[in-house]
C-alpha atoms as a PDB file:
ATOM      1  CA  UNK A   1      -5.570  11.837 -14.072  1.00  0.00           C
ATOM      2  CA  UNK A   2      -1.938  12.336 -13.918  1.00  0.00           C
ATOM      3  CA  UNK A   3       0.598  10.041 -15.114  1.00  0.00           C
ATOM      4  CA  UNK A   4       2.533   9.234 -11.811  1.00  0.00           C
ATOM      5  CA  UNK A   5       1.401   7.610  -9.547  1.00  0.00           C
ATOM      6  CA  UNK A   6       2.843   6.057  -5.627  1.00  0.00           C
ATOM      7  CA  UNK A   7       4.812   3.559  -3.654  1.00  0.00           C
ATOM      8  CA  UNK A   8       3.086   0.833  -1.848  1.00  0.00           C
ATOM      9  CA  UNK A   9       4.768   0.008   1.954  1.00  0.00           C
ATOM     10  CA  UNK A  10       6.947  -2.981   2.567  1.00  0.00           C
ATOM     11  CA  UNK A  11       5.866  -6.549   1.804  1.00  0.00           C
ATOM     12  CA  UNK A  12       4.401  -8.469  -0.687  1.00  0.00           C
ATOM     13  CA  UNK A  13       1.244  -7.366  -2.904  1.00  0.00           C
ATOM     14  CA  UNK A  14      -0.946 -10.735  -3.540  1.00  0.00           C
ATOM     15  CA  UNK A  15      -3.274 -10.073  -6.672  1.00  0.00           C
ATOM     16  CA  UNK A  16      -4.829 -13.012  -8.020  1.00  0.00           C
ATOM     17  CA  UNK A  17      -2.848 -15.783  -6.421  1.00  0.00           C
ATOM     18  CA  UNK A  18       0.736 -13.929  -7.471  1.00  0.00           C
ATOM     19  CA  UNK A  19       3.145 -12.569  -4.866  1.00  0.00           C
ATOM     20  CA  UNK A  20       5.102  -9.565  -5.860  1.00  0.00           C
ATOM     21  CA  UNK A  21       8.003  -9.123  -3.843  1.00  0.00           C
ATOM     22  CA  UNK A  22       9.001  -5.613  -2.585  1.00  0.00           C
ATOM     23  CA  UNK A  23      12.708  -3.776  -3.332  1.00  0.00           C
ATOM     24  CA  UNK A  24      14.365  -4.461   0.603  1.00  0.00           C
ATOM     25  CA  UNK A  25      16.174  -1.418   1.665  1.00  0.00           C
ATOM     26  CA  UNK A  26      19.941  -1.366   0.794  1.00  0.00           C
ATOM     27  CA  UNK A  27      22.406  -0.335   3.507  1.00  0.00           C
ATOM     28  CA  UNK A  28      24.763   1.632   2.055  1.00  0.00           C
ATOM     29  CA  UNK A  29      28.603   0.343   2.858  1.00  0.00           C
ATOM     30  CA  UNK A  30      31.259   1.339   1.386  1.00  0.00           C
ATOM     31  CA  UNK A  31      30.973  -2.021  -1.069  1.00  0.00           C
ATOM     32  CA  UNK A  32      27.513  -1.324  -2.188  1.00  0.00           C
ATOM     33  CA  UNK A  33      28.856   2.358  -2.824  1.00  0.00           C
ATOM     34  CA  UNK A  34      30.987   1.454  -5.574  1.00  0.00           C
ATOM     35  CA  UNK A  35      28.430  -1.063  -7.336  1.00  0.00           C
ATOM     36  CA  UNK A  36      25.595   1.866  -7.279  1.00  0.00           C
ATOM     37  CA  UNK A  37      24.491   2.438 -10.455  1.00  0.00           C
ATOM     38  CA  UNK A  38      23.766   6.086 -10.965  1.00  0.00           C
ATOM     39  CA  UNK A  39      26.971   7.489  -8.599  1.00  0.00           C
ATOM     40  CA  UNK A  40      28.318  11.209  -8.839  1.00  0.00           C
ATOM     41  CA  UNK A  41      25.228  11.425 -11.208  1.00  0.00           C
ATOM     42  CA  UNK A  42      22.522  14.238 -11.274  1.00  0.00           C
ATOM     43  CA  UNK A  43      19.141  13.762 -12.143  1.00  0.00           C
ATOM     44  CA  UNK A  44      16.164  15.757 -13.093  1.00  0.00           C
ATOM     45  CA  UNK A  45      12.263  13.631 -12.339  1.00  0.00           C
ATOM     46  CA  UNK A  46       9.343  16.105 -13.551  1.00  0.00           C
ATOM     47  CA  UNK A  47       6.309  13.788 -11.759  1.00  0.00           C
ATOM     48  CA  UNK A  48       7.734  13.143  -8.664  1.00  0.00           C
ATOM     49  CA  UNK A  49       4.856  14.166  -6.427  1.00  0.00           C
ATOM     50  CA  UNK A  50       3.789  10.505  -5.791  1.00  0.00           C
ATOM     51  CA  UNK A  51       3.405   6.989  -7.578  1.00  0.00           C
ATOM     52  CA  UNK A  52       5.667   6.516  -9.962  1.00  0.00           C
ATOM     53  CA  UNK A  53       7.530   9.639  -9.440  1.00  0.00           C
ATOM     54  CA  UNK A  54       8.171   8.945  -6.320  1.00  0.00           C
ATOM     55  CA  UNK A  55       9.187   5.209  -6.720  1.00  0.00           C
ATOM     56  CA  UNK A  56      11.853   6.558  -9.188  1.00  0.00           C
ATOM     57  CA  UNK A  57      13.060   9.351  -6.581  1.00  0.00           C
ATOM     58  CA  UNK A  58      13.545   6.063  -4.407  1.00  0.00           C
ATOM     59  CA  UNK A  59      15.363   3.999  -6.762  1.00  0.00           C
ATOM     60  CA  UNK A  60      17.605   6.652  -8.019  1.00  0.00           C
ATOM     61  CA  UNK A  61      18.742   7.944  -4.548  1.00  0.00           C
ATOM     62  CA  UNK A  62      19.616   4.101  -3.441  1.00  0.00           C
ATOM     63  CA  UNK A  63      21.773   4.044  -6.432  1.00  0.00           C
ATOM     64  CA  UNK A  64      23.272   7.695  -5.711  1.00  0.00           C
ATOM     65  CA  UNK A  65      21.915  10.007  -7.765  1.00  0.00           C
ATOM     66  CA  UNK A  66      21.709  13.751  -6.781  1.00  0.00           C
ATOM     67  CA  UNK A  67      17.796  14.713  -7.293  1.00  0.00           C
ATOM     68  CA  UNK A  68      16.251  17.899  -9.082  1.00  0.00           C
ATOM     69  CA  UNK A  69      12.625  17.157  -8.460  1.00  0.00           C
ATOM     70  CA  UNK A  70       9.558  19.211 -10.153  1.00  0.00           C
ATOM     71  CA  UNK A  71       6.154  18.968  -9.971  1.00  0.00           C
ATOM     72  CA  UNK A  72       2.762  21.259  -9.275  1.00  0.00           C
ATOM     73  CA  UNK A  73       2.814  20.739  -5.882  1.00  0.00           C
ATOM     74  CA  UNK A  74       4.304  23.843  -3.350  1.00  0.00           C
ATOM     75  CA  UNK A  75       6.230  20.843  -1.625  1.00  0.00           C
ATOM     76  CA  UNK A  76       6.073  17.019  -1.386  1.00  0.00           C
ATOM     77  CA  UNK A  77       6.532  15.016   1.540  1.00  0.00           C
ATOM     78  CA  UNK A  78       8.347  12.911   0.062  1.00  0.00           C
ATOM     79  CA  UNK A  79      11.375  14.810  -0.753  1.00  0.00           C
ATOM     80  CA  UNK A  80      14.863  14.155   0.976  1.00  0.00           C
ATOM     81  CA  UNK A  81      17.048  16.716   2.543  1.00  0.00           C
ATOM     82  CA  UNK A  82      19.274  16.658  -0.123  1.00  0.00           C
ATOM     83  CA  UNK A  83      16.939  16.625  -3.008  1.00  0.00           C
ATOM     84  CA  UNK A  84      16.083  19.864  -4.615  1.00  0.00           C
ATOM     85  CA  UNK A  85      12.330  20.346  -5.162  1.00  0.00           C
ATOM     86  CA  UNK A  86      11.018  23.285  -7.449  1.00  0.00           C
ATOM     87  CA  UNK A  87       7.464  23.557  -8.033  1.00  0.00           C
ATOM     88  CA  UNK A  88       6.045  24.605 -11.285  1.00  0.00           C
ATOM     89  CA  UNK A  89       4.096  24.101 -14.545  1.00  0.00           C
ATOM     90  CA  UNK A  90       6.029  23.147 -17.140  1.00  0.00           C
ATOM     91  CA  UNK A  91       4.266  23.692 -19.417  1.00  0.00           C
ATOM     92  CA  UNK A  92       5.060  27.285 -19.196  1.00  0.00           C
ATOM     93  CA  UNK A  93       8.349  27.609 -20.639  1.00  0.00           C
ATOM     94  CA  UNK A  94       9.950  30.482 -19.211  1.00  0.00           C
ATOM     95  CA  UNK A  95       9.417  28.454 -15.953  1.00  0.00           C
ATOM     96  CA  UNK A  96      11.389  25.518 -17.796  1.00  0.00           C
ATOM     97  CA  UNK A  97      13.784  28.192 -18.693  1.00  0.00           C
ATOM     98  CA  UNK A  98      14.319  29.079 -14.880  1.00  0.00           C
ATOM     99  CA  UNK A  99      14.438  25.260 -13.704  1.00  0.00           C
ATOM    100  CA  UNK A 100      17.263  24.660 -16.103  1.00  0.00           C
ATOM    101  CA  UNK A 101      19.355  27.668 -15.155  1.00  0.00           C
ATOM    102  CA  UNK A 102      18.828  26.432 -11.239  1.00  0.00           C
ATOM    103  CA  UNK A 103      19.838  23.223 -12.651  1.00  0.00           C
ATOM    104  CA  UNK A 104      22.722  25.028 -14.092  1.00  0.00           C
ATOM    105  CA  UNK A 105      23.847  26.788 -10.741  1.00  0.00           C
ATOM    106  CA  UNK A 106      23.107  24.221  -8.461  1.00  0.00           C
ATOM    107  CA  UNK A 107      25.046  21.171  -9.851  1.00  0.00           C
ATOM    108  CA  UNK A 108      26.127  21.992 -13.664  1.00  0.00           C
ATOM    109  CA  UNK A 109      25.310  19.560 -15.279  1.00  0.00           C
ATOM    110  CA  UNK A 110      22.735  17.277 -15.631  1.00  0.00           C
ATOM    111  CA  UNK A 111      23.411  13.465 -16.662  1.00  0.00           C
ATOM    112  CA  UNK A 112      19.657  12.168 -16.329  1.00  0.00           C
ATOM    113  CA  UNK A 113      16.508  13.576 -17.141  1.00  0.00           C
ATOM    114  CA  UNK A 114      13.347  11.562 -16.630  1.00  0.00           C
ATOM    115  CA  UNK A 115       9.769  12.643 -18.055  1.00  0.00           C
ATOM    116  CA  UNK A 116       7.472  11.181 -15.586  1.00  0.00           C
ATOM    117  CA  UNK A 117       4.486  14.248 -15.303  1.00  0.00           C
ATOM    118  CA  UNK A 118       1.422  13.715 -17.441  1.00  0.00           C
ATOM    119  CA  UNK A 119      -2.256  14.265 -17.418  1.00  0.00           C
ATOM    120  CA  UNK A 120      -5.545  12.135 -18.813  1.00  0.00           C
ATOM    121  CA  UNK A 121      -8.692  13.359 -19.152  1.00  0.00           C
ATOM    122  CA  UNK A 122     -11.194  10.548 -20.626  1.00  0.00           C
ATOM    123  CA  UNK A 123     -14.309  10.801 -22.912  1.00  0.00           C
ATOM    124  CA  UNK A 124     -15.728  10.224 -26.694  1.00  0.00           C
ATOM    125  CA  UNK A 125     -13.490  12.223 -29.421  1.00  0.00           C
ATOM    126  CA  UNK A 126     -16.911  14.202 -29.936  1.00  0.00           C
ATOM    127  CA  UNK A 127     -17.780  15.122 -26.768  1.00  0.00           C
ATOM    128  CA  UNK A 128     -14.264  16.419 -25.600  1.00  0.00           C
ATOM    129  CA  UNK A 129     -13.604  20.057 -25.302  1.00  0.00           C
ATOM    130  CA  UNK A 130     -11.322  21.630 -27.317  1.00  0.00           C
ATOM    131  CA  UNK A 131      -9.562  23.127 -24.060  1.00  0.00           C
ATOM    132  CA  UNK A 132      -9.510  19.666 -22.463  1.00  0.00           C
ATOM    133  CA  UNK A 133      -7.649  18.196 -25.432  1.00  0.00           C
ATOM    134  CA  UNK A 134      -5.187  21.345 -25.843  1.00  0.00           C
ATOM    135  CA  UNK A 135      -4.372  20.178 -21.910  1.00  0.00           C
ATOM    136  CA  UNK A 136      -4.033  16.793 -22.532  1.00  0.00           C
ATOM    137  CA  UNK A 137      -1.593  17.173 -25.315  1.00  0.00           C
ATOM    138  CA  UNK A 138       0.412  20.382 -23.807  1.00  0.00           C
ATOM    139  CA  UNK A 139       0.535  18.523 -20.558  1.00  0.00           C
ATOM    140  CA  UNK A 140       1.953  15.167 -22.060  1.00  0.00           C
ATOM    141  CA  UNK A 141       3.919  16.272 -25.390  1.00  0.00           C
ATOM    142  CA  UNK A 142       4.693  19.737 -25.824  1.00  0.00           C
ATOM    143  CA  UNK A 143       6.231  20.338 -21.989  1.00  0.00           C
ATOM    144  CA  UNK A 144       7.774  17.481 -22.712  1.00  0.00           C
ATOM    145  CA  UNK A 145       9.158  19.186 -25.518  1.00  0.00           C
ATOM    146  CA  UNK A 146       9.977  21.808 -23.209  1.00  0.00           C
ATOM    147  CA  UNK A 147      11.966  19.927 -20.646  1.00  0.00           C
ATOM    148  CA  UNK A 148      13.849  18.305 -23.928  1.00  0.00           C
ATOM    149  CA  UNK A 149      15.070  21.672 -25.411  1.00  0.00           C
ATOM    150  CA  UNK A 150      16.177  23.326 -22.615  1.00  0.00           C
ATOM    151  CA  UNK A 151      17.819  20.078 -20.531  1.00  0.00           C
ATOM    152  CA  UNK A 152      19.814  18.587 -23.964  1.00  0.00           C
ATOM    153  CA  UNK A 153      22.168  21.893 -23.561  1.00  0.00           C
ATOM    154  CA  UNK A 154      23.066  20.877 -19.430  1.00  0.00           C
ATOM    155  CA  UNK A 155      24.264  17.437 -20.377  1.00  0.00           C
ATOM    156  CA  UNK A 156      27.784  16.589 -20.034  1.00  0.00           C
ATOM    157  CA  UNK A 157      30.503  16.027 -23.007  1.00  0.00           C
ATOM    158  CA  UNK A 158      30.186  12.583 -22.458  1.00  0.00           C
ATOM    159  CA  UNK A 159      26.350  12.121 -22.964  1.00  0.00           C
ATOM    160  CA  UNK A 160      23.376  11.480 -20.998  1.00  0.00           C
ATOM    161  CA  UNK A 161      19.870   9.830 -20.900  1.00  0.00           C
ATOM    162  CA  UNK A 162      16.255  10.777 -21.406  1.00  0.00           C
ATOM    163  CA  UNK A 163      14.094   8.604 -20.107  1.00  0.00           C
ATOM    164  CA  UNK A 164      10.215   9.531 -21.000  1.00  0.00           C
ATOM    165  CA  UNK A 165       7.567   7.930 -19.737  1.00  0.00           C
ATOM    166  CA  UNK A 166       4.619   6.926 -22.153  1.00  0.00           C
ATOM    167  CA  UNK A 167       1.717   4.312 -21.690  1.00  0.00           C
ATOM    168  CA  UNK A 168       0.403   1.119 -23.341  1.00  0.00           C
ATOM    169  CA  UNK A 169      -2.053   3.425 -25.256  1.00  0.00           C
ATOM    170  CA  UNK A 170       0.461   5.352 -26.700  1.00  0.00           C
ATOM    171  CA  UNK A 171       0.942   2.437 -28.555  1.00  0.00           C
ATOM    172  CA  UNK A 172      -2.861   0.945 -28.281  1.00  0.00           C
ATOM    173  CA  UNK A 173      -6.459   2.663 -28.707  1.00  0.00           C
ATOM    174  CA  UNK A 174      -8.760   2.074 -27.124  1.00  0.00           C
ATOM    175  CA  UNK A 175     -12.648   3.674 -26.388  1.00  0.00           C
ATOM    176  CA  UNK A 176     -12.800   7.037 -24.246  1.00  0.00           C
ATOM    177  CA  UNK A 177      -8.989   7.511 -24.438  1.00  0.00           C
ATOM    178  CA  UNK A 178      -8.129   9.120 -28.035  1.00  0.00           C
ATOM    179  CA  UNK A 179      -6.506  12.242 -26.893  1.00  0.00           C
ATOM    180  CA  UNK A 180      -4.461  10.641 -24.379  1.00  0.00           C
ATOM    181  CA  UNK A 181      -3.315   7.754 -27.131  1.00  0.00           C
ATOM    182  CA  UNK A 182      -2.293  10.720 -29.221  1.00  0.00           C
ATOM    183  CA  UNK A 183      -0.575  12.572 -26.842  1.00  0.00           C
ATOM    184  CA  UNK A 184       1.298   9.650 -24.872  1.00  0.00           C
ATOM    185  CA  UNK A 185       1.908   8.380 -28.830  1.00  0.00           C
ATOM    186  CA  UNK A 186       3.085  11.574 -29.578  1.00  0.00           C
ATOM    187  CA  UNK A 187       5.871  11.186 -26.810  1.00  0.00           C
ATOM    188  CA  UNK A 188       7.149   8.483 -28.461  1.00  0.00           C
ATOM    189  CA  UNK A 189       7.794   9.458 -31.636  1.00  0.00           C
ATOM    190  CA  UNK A 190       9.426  12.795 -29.807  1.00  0.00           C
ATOM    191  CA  UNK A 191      12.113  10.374 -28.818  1.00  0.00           C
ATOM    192  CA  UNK A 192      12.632   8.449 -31.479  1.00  0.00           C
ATOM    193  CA  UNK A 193      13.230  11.776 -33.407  1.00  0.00           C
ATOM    194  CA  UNK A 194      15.573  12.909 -30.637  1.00  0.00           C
ATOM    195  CA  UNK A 195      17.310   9.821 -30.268  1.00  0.00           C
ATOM    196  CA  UNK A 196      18.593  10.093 -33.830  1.00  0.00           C
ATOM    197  CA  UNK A 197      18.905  13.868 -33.460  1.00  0.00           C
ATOM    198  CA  UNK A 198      21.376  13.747 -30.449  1.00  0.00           C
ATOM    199  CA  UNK A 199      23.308  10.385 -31.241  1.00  0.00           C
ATOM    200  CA  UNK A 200      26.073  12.078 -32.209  1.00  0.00           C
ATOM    201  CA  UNK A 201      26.361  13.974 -28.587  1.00  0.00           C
ATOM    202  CA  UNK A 202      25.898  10.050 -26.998  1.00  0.00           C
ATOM    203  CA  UNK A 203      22.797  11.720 -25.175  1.00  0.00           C
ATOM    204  CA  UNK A 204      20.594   8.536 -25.304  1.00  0.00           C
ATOM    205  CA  UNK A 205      16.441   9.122 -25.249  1.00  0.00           C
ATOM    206  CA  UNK A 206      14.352   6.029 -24.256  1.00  0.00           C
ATOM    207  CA  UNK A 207      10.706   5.104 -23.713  1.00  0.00           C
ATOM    208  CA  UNK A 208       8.893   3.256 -20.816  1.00  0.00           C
ATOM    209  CA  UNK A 209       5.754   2.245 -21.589  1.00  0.00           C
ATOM    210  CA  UNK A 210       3.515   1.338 -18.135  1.00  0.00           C
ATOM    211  CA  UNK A 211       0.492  -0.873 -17.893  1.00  0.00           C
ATOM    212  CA  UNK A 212      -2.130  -0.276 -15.975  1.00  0.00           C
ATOM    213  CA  UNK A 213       0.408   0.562 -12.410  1.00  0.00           C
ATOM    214  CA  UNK A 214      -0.982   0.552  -8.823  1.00  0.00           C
ATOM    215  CA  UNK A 215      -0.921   4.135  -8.020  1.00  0.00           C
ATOM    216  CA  UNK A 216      -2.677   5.921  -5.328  1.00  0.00           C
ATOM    217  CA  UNK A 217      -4.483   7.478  -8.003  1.00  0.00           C
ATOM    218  CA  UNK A 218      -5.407   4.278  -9.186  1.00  0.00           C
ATOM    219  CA  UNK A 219      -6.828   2.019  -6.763  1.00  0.00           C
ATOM    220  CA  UNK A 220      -8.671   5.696  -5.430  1.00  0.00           C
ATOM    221  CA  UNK A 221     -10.375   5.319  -9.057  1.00  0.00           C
ATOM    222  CA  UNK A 222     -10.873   1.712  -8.206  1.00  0.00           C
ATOM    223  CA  UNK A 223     -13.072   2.241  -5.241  1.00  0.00           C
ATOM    224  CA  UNK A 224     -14.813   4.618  -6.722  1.00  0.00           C
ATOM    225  CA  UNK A 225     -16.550   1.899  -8.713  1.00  0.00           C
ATOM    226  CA  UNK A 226     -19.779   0.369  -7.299  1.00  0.00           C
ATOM    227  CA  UNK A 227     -18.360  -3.020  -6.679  1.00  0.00           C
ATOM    228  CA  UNK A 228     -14.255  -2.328  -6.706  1.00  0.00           C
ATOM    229  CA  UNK A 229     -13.422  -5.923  -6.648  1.00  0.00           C
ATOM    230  CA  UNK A 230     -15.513  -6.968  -9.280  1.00  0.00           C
ATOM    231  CA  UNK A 231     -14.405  -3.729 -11.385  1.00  0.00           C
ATOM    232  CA  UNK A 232     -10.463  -4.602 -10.059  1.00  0.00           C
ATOM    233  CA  UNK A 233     -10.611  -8.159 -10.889  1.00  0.00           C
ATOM    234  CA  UNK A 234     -12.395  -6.851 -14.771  1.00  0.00           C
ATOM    235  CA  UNK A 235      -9.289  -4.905 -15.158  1.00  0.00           C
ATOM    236  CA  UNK A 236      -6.598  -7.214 -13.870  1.00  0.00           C
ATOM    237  CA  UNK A 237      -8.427 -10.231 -16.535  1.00  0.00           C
ATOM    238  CA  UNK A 238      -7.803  -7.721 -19.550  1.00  0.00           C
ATOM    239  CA  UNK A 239      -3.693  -8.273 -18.472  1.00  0.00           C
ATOM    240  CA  UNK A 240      -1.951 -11.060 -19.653  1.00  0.00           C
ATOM    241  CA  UNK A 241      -0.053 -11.477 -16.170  1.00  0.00           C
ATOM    242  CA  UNK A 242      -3.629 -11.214 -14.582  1.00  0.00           C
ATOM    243  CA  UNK A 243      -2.458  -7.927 -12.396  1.00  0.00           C
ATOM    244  CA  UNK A 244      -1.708  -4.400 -12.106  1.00  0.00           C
ATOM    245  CA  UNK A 245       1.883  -3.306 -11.942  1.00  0.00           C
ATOM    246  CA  UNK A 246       3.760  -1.919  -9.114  1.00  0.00           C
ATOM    247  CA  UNK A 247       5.063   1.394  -9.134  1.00  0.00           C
ATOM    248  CA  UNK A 248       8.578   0.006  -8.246  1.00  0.00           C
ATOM    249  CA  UNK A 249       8.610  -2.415 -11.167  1.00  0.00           C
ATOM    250  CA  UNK A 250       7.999   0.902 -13.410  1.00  0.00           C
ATOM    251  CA  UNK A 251      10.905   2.242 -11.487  1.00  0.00           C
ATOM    252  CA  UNK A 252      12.828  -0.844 -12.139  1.00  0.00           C
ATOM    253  CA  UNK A 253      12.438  -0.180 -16.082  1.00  0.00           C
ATOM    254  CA  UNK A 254      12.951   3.429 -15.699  1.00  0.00           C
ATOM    255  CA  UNK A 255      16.132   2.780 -13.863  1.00  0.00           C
ATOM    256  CA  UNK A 256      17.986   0.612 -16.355  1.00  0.00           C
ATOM    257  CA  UNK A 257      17.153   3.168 -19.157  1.00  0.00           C
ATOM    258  CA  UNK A 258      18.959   5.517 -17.279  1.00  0.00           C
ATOM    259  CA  UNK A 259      22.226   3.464 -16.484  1.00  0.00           C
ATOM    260  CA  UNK A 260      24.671   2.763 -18.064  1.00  0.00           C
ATOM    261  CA  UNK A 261      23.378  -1.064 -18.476  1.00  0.00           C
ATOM    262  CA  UNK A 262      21.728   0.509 -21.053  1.00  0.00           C
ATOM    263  CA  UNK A 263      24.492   2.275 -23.063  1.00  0.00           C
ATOM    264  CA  UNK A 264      23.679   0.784 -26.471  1.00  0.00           C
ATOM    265  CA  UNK A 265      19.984   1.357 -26.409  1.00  0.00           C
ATOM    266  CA  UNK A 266      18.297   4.320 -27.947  1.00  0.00           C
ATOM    267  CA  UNK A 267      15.220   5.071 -29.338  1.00  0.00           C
ATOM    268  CA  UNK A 268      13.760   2.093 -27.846  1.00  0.00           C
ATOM    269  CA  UNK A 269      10.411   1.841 -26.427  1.00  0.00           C
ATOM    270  CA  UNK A 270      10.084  -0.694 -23.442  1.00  0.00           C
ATOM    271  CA  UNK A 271       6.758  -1.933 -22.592  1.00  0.00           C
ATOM    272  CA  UNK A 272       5.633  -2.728 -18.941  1.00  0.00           C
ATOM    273  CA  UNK A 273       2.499  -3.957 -19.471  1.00  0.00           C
ATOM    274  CA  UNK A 274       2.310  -7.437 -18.219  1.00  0.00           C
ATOM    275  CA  UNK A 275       1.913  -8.461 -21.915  1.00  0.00           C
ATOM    276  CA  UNK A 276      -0.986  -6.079 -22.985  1.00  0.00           C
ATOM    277  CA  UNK A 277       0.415  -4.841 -25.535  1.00  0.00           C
ATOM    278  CA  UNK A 278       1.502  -8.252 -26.961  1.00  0.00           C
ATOM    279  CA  UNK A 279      -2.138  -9.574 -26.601  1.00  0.00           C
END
């Protein structure tokens, strides 16, 4: 299943007695202009079909970012009149290639590049075939790769930020999940490399690390179950917090890692996992 995943609407989500309080809209005034976080700032998000994606695409325009949006789909709904969407695979890399020279024509540089696309495919190590684990990783690490190489050259003089997003099992195993662990494990050792690699150029690559997220894709897989609250309430009792993240509290994470709040961080993998990984 892909990595992203969507918004929720307005109001609170109660799981398991807690109330999770959702981002109110900001009006924008000439005030909250000069306090937004990502102003006069472009920003590439491969994933933003839905889900997380999506919740980041929300988040970043709110705080002023210009949008470069990519994903499979021909077109999103989601997309603002001022983003600019541009379907493709990236894993192919002369379509990479062509995303980054729009990128280059369209706005000139680009100051933030999140990695938010991904794709699991589940099963036993043994019983996995060899095409579905050459997708897994390609679709998680290596177009990551892609994105990487050809985006570091669009960043300004005066740096920029990488934000990928991994996944508890990229730093966890667990049954059934082995080339996903690899792959989304993979990811973060791509930035730790490339954090040291591109210090020097202040170009800053950071991890976010989601727990099990409340994505359309999700709670779809959720009902699918035979009972879905008993399987829900399972899955929410293996979580420290005792429930599934929002997509906006991903977003949240994702955010700072792209500000400048988080100048002096690099290399750094944050977890947003409601404590699973600390279990």
């Amino acid at each position: 299943m892909p990595a992203d995943s969507s918004t929720d609407g307005p109001g609170p989500i109660t799981r398991t007695g807690f109330s999770v309080p959702q981002p109110a809209t900001n009006e924008l005034t000439p005030e909250r202009k000069s306090e937004m976080r990502l102003d006069k700032t472009t920003a590439l998000v491969t994933g933003a079909n839905s889900g997380i994606g999506q919740a980041v695409c929300s988040h970043f325009r709110n705080e002023g970012a210009r949008l470069l949006l990519t994903g499979r789909r021909e077109q999103i709904d989601s997309a603002q009149p001022d983003d600019l969407y541009v379907p493709g695979d990236l894993n192919d890399e002369a379509f990479v290639e062509s995303l980054a020279r729009q990128a280059a024509e369209s706005f000139g540089t680009v100051d933030v590049v999140v990695l938010n696309h991904g794709l699991q495919v589940s099963g036993p190590l043994t019983e996995m075939a060899y095409e579905d684990a050459k997708n897994v990783l390609h679709s998680n690490l290596l177009s990551s790769f892609l994105v990487m190489k050809h985006f570091a050259p669009l960043m300004p003089v005066a740096g920029g930020s990488f934000v990928l997003v991994s996944s508890r099992l990229g730093m966890v195993g667990i049954t059934d999940q082995v080339l996903y662990s690899a792959a989304k494990g993979g990811l973060i050792m791509l930035a730790k490399g490339a954090a040291i690699e591109w210090a020097s150029r202040n170009i800053r690559v950071n991890v976010v690390a989601p727990g099990l997220t409340a994505t359309p894709i999700i709670e779809a897989s959720i009902q699918r179950r035979e009972d879905p609250e008993a399987y829900r309430a399972q899955r929410e009792g293996q979580i420290p917090l005792q429930r599934l993240a929002t997509p906006e509290e991903i977003a949240d994470a994702i955010l700072f890692m792209a500000s400048s709040e988080s100048s002096y961080i690099t290399g750094a993998i944050l977890p947003v996992d409601g404590g699973y990984t600390a279990a």
